[in-house]
C-alpha atoms as a PDB file:
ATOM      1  CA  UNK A   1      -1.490  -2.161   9.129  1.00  0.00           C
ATOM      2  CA  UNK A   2       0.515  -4.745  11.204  1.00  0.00           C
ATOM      3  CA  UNK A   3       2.153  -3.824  14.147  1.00  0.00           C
ATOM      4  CA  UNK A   4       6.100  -3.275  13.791  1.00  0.00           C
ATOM      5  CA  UNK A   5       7.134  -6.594  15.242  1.00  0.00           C
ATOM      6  CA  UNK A   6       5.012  -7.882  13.423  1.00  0.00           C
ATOM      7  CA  UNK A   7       6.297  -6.608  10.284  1.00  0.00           C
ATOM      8  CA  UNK A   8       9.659  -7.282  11.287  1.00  0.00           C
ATOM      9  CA  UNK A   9       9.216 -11.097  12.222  1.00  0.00           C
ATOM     10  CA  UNK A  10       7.468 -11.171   8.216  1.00  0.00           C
ATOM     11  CA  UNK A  11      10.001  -9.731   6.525  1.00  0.00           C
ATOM     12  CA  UNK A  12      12.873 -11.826   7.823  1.00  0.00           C
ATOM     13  CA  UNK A  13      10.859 -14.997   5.835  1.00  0.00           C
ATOM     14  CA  UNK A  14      10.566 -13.126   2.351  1.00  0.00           C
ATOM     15  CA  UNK A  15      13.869 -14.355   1.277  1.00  0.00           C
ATOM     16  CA  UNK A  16      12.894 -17.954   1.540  1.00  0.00           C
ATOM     17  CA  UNK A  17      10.207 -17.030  -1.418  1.00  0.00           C
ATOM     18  CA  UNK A  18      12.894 -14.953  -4.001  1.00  0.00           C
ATOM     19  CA  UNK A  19      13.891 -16.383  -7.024  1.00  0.00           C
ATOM     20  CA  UNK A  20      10.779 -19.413  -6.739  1.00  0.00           C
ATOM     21  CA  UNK A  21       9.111 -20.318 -10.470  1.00  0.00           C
ATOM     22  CA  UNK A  22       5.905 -21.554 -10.355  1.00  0.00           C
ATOM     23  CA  UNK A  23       2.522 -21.239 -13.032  1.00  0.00           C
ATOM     24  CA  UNK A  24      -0.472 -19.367 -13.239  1.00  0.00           C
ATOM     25  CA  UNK A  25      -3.583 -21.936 -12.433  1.00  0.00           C
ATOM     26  CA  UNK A  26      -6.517 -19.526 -12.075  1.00  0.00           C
ATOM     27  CA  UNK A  27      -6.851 -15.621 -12.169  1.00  0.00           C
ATOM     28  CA  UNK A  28      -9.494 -12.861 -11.925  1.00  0.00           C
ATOM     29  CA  UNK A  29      -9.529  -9.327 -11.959  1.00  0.00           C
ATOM     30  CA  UNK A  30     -10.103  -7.004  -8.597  1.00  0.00           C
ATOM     31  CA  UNK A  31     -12.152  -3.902  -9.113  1.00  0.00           C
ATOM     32  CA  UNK A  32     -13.479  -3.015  -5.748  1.00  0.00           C
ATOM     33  CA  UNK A  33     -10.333  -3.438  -3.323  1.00  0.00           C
ATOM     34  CA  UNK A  34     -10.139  -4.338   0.243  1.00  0.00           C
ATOM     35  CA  UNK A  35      -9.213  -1.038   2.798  1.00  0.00           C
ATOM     36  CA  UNK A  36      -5.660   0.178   2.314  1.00  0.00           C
ATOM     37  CA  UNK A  37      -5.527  -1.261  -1.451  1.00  0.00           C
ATOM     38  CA  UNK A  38      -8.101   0.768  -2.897  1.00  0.00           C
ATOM     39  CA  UNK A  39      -5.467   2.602  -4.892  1.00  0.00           C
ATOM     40  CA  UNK A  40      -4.359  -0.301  -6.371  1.00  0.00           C
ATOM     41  CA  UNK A  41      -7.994  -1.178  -7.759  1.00  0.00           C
ATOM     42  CA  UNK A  42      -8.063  -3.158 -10.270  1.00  0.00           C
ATOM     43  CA  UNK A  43      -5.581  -5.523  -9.756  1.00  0.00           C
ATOM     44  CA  UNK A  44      -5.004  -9.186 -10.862  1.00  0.00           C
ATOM     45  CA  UNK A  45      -4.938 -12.157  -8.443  1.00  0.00           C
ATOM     46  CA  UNK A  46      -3.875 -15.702  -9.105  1.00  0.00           C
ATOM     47  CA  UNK A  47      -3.247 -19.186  -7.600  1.00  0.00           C
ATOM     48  CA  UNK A  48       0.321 -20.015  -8.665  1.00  0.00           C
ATOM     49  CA  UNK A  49       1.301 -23.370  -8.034  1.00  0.00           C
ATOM     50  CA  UNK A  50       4.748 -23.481  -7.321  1.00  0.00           C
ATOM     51  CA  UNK A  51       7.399 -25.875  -8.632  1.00  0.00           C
ATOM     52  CA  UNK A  52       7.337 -27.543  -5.040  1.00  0.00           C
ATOM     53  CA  UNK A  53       3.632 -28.109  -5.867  1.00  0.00           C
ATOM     54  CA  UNK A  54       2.450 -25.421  -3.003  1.00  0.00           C
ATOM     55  CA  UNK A  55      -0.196 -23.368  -4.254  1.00  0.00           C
ATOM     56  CA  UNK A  56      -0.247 -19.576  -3.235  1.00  0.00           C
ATOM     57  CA  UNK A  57      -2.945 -16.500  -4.348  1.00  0.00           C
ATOM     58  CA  UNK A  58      -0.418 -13.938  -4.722  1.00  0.00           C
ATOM     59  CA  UNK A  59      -1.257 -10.740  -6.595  1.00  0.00           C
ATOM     60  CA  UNK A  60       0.341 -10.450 -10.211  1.00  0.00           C
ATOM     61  CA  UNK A  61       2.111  -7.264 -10.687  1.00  0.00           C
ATOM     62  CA  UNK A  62       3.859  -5.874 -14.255  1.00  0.00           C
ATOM     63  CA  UNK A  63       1.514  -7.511 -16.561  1.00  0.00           C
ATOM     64  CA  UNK A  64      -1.879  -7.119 -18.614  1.00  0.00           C
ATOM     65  CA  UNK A  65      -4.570  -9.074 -18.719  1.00  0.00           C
ATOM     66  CA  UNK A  66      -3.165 -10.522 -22.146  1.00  0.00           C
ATOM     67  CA  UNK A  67      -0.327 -11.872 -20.346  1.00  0.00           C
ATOM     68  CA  UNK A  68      -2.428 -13.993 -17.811  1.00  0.00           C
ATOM     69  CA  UNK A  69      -3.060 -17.299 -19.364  1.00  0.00           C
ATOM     70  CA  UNK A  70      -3.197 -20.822 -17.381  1.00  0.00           C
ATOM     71  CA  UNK A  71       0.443 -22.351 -16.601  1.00  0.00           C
ATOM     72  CA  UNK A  72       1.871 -19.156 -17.786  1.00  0.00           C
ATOM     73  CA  UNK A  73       5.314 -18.858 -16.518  1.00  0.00           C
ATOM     74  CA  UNK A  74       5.457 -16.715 -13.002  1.00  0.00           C
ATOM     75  CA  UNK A  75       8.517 -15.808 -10.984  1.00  0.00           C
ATOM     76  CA  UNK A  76       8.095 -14.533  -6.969  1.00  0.00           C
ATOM     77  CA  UNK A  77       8.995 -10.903  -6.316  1.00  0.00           C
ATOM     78  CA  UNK A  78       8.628  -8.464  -3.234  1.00  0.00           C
ATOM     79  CA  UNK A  79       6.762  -5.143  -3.352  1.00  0.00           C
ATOM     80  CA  UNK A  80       5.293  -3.044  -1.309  1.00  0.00           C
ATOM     81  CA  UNK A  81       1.899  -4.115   0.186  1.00  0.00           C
ATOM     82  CA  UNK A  82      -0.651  -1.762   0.595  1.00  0.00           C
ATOM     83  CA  UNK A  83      -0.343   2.438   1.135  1.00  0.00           C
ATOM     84  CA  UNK A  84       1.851   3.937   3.736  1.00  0.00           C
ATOM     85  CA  UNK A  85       1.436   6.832   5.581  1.00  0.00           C
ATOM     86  CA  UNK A  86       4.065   9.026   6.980  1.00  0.00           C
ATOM     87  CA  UNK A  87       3.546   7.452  10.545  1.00  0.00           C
ATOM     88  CA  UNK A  88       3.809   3.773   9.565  1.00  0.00           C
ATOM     89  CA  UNK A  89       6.044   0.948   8.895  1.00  0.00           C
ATOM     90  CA  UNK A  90       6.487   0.265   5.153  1.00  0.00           C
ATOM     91  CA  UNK A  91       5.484  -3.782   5.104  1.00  0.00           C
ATOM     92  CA  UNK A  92       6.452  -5.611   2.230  1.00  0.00           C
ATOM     93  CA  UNK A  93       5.254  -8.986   0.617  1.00  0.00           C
ATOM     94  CA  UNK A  94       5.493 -11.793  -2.431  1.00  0.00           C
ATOM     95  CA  UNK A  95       3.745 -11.336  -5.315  1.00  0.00           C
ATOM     96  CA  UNK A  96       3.879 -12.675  -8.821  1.00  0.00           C
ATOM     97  CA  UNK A  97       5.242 -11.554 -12.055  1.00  0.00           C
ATOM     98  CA  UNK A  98       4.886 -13.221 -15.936  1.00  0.00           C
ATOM     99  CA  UNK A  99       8.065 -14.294 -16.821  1.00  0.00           C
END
């Protein structure tokens, strides 16, 4: 878990990311999850090219594995990242959703 100035100083960019469209490119499937994400196992992750043509791996969140299909639709969202304990700063991020 980051530090919370660290968290802060993120959090302030997340805006510049909300509303952004972009389209699946590649996915897989997680099963076996990094620390701190193991409850989230499995997940999906995806390169989403954006409609500025950046490309981004940003976890997919709402959605089945029907639903990922190359240059499907994706819009950015933020969500939580990761598990927080009582002690800790809740740290958010962008992820992807199927539009």
């Amino acid at each position: 878990m980051s530090s919370p100035v660290t968290v802060w100083r993120n959090h302030k960019n997340l805006r510049n990311y909300l509303g952004k469209t972009g389209k699946v490119l590649v996915w897989t499937k997680i099963y076996i999850a990094p620390e701190g994400f193991e409850h989230e196992a499995p997940y999906f992750v995806a390169i989403v090219k954006l409609e500025d043509g950046r490309k981004m791996p940003l976890q997919m969140v709402e959605c089945e594995e029907k639903d990922l299909i190359p240059n499907r639709k994706v819009t950015l969202v933020v969500r939580k990242l990761g598990k927080v304990g009582l002690d800790k700063v809740i740290e958010y991020g962008v992820k992807a959703k199927p539009l």
